[in-house]
Protein backbone atom coordinates (compact mmCIF):
# COMPACT_ATOMS: atom_id res chain seq x y z
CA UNK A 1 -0.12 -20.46 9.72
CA UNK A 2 -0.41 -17.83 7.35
CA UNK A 3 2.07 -14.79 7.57
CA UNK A 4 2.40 -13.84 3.43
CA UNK A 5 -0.51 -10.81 3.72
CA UNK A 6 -1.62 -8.74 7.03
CA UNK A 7 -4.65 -9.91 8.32
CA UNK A 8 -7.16 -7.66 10.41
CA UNK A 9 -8.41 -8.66 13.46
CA UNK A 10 -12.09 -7.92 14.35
CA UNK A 11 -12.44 -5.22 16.93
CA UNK A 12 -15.73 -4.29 16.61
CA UNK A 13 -16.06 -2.50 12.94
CA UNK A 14 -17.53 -5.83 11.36
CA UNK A 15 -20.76 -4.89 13.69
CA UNK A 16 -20.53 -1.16 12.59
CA UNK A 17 -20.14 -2.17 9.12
CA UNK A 18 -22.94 -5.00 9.21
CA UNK A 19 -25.29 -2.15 11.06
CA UNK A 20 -24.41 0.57 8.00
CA UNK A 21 -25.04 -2.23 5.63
CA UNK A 22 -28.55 -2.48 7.27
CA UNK A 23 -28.87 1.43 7.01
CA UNK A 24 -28.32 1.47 3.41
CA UNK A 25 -30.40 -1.54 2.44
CA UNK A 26 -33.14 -0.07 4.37
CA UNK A 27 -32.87 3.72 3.11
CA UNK A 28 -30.64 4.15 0.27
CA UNK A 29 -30.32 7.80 0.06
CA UNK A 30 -28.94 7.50 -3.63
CA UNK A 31 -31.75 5.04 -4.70
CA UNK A 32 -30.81 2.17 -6.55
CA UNK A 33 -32.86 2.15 -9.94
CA UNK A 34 -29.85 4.39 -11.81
CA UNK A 35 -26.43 5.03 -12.88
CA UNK A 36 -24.40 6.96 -11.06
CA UNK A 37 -22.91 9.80 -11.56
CA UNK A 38 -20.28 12.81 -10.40
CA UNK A 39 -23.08 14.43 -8.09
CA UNK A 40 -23.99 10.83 -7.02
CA UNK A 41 -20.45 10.64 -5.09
CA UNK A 42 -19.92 13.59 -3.42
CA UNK A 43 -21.30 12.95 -0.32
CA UNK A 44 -18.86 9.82 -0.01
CA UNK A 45 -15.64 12.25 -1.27
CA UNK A 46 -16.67 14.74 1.27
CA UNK A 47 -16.56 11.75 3.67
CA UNK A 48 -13.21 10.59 2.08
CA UNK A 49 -11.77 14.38 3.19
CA UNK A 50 -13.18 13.44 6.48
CA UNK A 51 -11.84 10.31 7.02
CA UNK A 52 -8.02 11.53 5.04
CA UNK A 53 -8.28 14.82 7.84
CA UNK A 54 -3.76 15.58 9.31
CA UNK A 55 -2.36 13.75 5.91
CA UNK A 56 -0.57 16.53 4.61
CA UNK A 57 -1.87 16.40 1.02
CA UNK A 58 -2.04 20.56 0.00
CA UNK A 59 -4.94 22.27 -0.25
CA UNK A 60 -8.03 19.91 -1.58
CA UNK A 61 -11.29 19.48 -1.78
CA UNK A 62 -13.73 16.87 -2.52
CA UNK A 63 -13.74 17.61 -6.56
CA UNK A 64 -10.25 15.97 -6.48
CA UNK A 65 -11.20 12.64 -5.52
CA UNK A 66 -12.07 9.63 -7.00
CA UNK A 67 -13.38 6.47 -5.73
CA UNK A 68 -12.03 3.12 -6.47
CA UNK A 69 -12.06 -0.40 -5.74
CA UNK A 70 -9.25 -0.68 -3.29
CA UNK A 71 -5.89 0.57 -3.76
CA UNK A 72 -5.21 -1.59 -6.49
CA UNK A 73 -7.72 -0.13 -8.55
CA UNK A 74 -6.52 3.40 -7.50
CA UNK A 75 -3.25 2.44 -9.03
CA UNK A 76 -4.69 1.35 -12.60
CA UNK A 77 -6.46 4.55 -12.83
CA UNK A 78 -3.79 6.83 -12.57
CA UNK A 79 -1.65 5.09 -14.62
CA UNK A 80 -4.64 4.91 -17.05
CA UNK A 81 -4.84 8.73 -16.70
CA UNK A 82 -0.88 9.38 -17.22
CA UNK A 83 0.07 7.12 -19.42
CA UNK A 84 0.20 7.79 -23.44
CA UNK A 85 2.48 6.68 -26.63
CA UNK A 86 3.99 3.50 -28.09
CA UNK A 87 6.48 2.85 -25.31
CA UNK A 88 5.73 4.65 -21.62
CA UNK A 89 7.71 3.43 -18.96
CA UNK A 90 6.88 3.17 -15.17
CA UNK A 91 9.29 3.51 -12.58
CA UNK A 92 9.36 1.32 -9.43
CA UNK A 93 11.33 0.84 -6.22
CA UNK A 94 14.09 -1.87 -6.43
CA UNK A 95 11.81 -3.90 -4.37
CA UNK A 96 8.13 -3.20 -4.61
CA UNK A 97 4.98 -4.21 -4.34
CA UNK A 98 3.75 -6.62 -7.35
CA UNK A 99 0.94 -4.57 -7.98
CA UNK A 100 2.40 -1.96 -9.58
CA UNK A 101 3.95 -4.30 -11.85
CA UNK A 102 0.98 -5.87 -12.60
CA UNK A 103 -1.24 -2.31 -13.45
CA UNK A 104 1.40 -1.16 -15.67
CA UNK A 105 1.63 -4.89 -17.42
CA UNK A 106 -1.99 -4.20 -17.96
CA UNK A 107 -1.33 -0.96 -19.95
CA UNK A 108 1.87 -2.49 -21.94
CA UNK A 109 3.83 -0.54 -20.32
CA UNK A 110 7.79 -1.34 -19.57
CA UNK A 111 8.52 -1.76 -15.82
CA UNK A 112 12.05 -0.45 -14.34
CA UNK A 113 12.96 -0.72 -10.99
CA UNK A 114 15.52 2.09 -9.40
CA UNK A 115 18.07 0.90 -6.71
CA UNK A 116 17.60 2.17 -3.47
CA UNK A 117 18.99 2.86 -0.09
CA UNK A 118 17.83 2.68 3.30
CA UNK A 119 15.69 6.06 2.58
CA UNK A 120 14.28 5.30 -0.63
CA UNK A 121 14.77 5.03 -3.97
CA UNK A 122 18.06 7.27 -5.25
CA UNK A 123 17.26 10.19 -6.97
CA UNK A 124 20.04 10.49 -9.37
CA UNK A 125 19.23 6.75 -10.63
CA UNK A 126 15.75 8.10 -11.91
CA UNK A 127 17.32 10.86 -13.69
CA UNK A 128 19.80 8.56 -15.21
CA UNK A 129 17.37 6.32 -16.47
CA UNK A 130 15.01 9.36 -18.09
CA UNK A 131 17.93 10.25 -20.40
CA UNK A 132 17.01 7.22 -22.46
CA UNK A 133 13.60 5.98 -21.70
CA UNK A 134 9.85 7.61 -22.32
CA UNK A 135 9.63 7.94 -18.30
CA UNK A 136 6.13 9.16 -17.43
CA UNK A 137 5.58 7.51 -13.78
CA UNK A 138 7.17 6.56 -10.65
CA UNK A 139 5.45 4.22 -8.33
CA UNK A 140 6.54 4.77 -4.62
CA UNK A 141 5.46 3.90 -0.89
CA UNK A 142 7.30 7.07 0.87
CA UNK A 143 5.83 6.40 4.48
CA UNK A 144 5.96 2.45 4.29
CA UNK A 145 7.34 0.81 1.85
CA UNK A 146 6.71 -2.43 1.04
CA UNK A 147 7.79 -4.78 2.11
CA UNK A 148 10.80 -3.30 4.45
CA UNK A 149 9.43 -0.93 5.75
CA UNK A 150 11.84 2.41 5.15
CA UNK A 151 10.52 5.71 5.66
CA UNK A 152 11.68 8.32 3.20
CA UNK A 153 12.47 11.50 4.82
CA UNK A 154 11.14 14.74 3.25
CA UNK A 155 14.75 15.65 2.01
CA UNK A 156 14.96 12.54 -0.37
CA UNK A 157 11.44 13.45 -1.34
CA UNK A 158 11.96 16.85 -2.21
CA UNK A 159 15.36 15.69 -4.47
CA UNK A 160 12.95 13.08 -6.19
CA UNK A 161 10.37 16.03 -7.11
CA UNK A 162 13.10 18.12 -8.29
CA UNK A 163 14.26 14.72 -10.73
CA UNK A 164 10.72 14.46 -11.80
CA UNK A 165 10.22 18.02 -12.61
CA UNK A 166 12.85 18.24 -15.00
CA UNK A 167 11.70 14.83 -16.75
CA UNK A 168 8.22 15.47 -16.61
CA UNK A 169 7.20 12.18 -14.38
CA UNK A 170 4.31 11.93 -12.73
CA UNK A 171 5.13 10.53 -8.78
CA UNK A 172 2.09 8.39 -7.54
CA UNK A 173 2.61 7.50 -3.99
CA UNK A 174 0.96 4.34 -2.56
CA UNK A 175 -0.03 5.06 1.05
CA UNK A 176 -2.17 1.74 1.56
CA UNK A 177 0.30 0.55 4.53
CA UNK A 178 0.37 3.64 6.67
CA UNK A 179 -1.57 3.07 9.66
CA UNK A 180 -0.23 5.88 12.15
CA UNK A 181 0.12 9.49 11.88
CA UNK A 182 2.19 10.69 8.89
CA UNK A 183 5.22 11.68 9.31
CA UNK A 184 5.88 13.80 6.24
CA UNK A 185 4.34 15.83 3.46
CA UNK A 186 2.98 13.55 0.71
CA UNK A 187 3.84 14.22 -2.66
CA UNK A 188 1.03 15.65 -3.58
CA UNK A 189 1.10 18.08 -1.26
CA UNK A 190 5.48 18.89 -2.46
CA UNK A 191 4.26 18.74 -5.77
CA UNK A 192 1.02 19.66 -6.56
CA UNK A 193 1.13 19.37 -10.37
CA UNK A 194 2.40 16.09 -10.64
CA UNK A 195 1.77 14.20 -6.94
CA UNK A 196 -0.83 11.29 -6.71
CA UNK A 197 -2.33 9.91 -3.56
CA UNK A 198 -3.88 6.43 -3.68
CA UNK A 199 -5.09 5.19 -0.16
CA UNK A 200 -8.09 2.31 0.65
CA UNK A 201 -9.37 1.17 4.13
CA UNK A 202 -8.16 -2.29 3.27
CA UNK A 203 -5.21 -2.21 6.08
CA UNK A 204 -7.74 -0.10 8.74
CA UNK A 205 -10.61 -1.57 8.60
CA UNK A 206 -11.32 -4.31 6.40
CA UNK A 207 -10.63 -5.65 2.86
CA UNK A 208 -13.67 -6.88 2.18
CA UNK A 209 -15.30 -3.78 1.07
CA UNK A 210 -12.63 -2.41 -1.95
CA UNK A 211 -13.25 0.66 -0.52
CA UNK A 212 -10.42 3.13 -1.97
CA UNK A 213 -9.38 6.47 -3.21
CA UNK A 214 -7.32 8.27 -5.25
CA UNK A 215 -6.41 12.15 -4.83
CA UNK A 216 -5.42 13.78 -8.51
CA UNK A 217 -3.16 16.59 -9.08
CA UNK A 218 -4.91 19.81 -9.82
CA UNK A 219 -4.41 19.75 -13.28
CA UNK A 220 -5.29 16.22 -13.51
CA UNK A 221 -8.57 15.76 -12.14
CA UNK A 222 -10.80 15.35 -14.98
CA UNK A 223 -7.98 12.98 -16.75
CA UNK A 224 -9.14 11.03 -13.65
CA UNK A 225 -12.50 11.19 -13.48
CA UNK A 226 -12.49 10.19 -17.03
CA UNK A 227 -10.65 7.19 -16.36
CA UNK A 228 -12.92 5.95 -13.99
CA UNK A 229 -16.29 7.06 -15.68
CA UNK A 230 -15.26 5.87 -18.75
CA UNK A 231 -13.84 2.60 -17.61
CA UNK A 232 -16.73 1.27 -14.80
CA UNK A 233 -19.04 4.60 -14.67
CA UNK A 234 -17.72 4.60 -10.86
CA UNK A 235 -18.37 2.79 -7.87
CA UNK A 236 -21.30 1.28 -6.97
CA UNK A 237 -23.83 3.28 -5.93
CA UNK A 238 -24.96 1.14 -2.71
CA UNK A 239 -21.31 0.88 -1.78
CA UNK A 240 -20.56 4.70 -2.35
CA UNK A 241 -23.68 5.27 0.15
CA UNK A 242 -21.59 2.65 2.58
CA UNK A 243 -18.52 4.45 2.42
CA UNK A 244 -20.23 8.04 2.96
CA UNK A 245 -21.44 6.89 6.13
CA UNK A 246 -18.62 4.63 7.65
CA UNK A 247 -15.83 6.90 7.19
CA UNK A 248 -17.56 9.71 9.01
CA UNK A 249 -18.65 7.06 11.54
CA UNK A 250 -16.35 8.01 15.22
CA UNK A 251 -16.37 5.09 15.59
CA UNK A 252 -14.60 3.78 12.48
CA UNK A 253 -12.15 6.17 13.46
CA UNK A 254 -11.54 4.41 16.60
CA UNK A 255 -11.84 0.64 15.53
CA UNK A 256 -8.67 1.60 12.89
CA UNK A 257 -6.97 2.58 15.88
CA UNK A 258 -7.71 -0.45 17.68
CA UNK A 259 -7.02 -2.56 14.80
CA UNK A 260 -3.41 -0.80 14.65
CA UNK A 261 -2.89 -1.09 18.88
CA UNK A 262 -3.73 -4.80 17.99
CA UNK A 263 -1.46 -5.56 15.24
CA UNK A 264 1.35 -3.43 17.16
CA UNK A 265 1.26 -6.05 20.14
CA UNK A 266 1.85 -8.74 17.35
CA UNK A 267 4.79 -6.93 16.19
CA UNK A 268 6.29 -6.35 19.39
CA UNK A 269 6.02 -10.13 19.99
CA UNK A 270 8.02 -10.32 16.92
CA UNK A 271 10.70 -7.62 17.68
CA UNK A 272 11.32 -9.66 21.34
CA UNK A 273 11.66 -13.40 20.04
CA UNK A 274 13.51 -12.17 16.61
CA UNK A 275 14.99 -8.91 17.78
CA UNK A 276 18.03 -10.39 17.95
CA UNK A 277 18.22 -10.77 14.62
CA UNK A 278 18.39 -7.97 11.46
CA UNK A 279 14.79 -7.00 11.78
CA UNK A 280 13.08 -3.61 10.79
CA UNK A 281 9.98 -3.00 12.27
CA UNK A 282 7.78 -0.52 13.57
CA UNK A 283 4.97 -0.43 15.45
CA UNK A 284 2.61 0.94 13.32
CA UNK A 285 3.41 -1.81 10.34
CA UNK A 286 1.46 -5.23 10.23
CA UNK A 287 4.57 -6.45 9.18
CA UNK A 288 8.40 -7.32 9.84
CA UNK A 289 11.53 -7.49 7.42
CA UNK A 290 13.88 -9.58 8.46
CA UNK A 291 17.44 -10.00 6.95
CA UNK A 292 18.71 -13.06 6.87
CA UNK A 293 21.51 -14.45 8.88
CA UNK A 294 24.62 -16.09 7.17
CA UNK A 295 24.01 -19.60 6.13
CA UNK A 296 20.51 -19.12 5.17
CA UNK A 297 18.60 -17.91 1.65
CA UNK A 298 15.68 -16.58 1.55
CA UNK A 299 14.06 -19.60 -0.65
CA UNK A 300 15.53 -22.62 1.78
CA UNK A 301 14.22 -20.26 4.97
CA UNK A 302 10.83 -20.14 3.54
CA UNK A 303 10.57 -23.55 2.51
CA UNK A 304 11.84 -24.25 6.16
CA UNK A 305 9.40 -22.31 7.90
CA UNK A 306 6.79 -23.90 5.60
CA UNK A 307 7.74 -27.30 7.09
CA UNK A 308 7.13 -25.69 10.12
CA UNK A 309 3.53 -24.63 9.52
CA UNK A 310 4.50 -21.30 9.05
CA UNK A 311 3.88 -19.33 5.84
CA UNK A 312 6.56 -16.05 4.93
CA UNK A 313 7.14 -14.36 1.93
CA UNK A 314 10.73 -14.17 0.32
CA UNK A 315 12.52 -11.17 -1.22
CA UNK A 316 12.50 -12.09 -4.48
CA UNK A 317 8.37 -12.14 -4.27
CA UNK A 318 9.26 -7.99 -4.31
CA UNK A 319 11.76 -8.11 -6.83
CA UNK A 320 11.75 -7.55 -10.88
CA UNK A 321 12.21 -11.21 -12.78
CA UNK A 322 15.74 -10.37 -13.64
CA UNK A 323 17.00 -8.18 -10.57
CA UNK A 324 19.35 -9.69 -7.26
CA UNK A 325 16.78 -10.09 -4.62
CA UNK A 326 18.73 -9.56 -0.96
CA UNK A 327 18.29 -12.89 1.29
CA UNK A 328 15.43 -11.21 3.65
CA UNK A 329 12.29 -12.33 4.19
CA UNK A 330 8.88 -10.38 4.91
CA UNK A 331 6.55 -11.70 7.81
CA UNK A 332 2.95 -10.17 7.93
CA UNK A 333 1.10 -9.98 11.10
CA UNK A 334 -1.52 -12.03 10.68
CA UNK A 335 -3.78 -10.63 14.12
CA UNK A 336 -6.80 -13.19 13.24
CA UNK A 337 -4.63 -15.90 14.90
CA UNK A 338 -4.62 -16.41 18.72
CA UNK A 339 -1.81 -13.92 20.01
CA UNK A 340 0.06 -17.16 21.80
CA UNK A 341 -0.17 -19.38 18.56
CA UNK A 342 1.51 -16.71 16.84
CA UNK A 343 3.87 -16.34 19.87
CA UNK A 344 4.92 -20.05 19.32
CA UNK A 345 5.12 -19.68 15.32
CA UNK A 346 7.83 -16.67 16.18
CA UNK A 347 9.61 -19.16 18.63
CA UNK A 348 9.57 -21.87 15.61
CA UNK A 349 11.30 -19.21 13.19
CA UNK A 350 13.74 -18.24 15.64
CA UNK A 351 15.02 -22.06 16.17
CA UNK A 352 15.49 -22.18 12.44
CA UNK A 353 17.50 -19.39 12.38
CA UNK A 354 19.51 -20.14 15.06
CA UNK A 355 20.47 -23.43 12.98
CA UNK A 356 21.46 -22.79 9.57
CA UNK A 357 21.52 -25.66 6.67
CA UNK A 358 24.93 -27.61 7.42
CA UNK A 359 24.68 -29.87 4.29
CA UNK A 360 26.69 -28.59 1.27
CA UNK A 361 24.87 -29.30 -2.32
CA UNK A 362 26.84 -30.87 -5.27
């Protein structure tokens, strides 16, 4: 059983999807004999503003957003707008997601990670660290971070905008993982000169697609656009005429909140065999971070559970190559399994970690 990436389940959007998909082959209002270009897209960023309608992102309108291949892609283009010089360097969480790593890898740029605590990363580490590096980004998951989960509250975020004024670093926030409402005002919206937004529909609706979006700074748009235009003239053009009509669709609307009343049962299941336990969770999350009880690493747990038939990710999948990863462990809901074989798989963890290792190695 799989449990190292969230899995959607199928509550009805593959149908809506597969019927658009039929729409589009059969009319495609943007043809399909040319390139596309800015005017191309705007019906599917005015659809993006529909579908992004309550985050608090400051006053926007279509012209700021750009289209990308999933939130991965998102990433890559803003760093490919931001970064210049010999020697930029990218800020990320202590533990973070590997993707940033690997976009700014892509770009040569150095990687840092900043420590944190449990609301995000600590602001006076970043300005430490700008006194003697080229810092020009900071890669952060404010709402849920992966992979434990923390919220920032909007008094650590404004401290960290202060920090990056006075440095000059650009703040891209990953909101990919956010499923509920949000419960604070994205950077872009605290600091509209220097905030990026980079969402996809990969953890609403399905992955499949590579259906993302990135929201620029004011004074960054065209730095964005160009990055895009310049590196894959833009999405294309049959899936831009997808995504203008599915995320308008109510009914995609309401098939993301299925798919998150869905993967919040799997959770709870989680919280009441392993509650016991150090576990963060929270409902709207497809997935768990549990600290590990004495006796146990996070390698020899995995390894464990993988003798078990059940797949987890350690914390040193999250960490840098030379930082201390915490022994904690990050189990994804994975909702395309039958709700009591992932009952049983929780049950099978829980006996592990009720019966540490004994043996002593020499």
């Amino acid at each position: 059983m799989r449990l190292t990436s969230p899995q959607l389940p199928d509550v009805g959007q593959r149908a809506l999807i597969q019927r658009l998909m039929g729409q589009v082959a059969a009319n495609p209002r943007s043809g399909v004999m040319h390139y596309p270009n800015r005017t191309t897209f705007q019906p599917a960023r005015e659809a993006t503003l529909h579908w992004l309608q309550g985050t608090p992102l400051g006053a926007i309108d279509e012209q700021d957003v750009v289209l990308s291949y999933g939130g991965q892609n998102g990433v890559s283009l803003v760093l490919q707008s931001i970064l210049s010089g010999p020697t930029p360097v990218v800020l990320v969480e202590e533990l973070f997601y590997a993707g940033f790593r690997w976009a700014a890898a892509l770009l040569r740029a150095e990687v840092i990670a900043m420590p944190m605590d449990a609301r995000g990363v600590i602001p006076e580490a970043i300005a430490a660290i700008a006194k003697s590096h080229d810092v020009q980004a900071i890669c952060t998951s404010p709402e849920v971070h992966n992979p434990t989960g923390l919220f920032t509250p909007v008094e650590r975020r404004e401290e960290i905008v202060e920090v990056a004024r006075d440095n000059d670093i650009q703040i891209i926030e990953d909101d990919c993982y956010r499923m509920g409402a949000s419960r604070a005002p994205s950077y872009r919206m605290l600091a509209p000169e220097r905030g990026w937004y980079v969402y996809s529909i990969s953890k609403t609706l399905t992955p499949a697609l590579r259906i993302g979006f990135v929201v620029a700074p004011k004074p960054s748009v065209s730095a964005l656009r160009r990055s895009a235009e310049h590196g894959f003239f833009g999405l294309a053009i049959p899936l831009a005429d997808l995504a203008e009509r599915l995320l308008v669709d109510p009914q995609a609307a309401e098939y993301a909140s299925k798919v998150n009343e869905v993967f919040g049962k799997y959770v709870q299941t989680c919280v009441n065999t392993l509650g016991c336990y150090d576990l963060t969770w929270n409902e709207d999350v497809p997935f768990v971070w549990l600290k590990l009880p004495e006796g146990w690493r996070a390698s020899a747990f995995c390894q464990a559970a993988e003798s078990e038939k059940v797949q987890i990710r350690p914390a040193e999948d999250f960490a840098g190559r030379e930082a201390r990863a915490p022994q904690a462990v990050r189990i994804a809901i994975n909702a395309q399994i039958a709700h009591d074989h992932f009952e049983r798989a929780m049950l099978r963890l829980r006996d592990l970690l009720d019966s540490p290792p004994e043996r002593i190695g020499v």
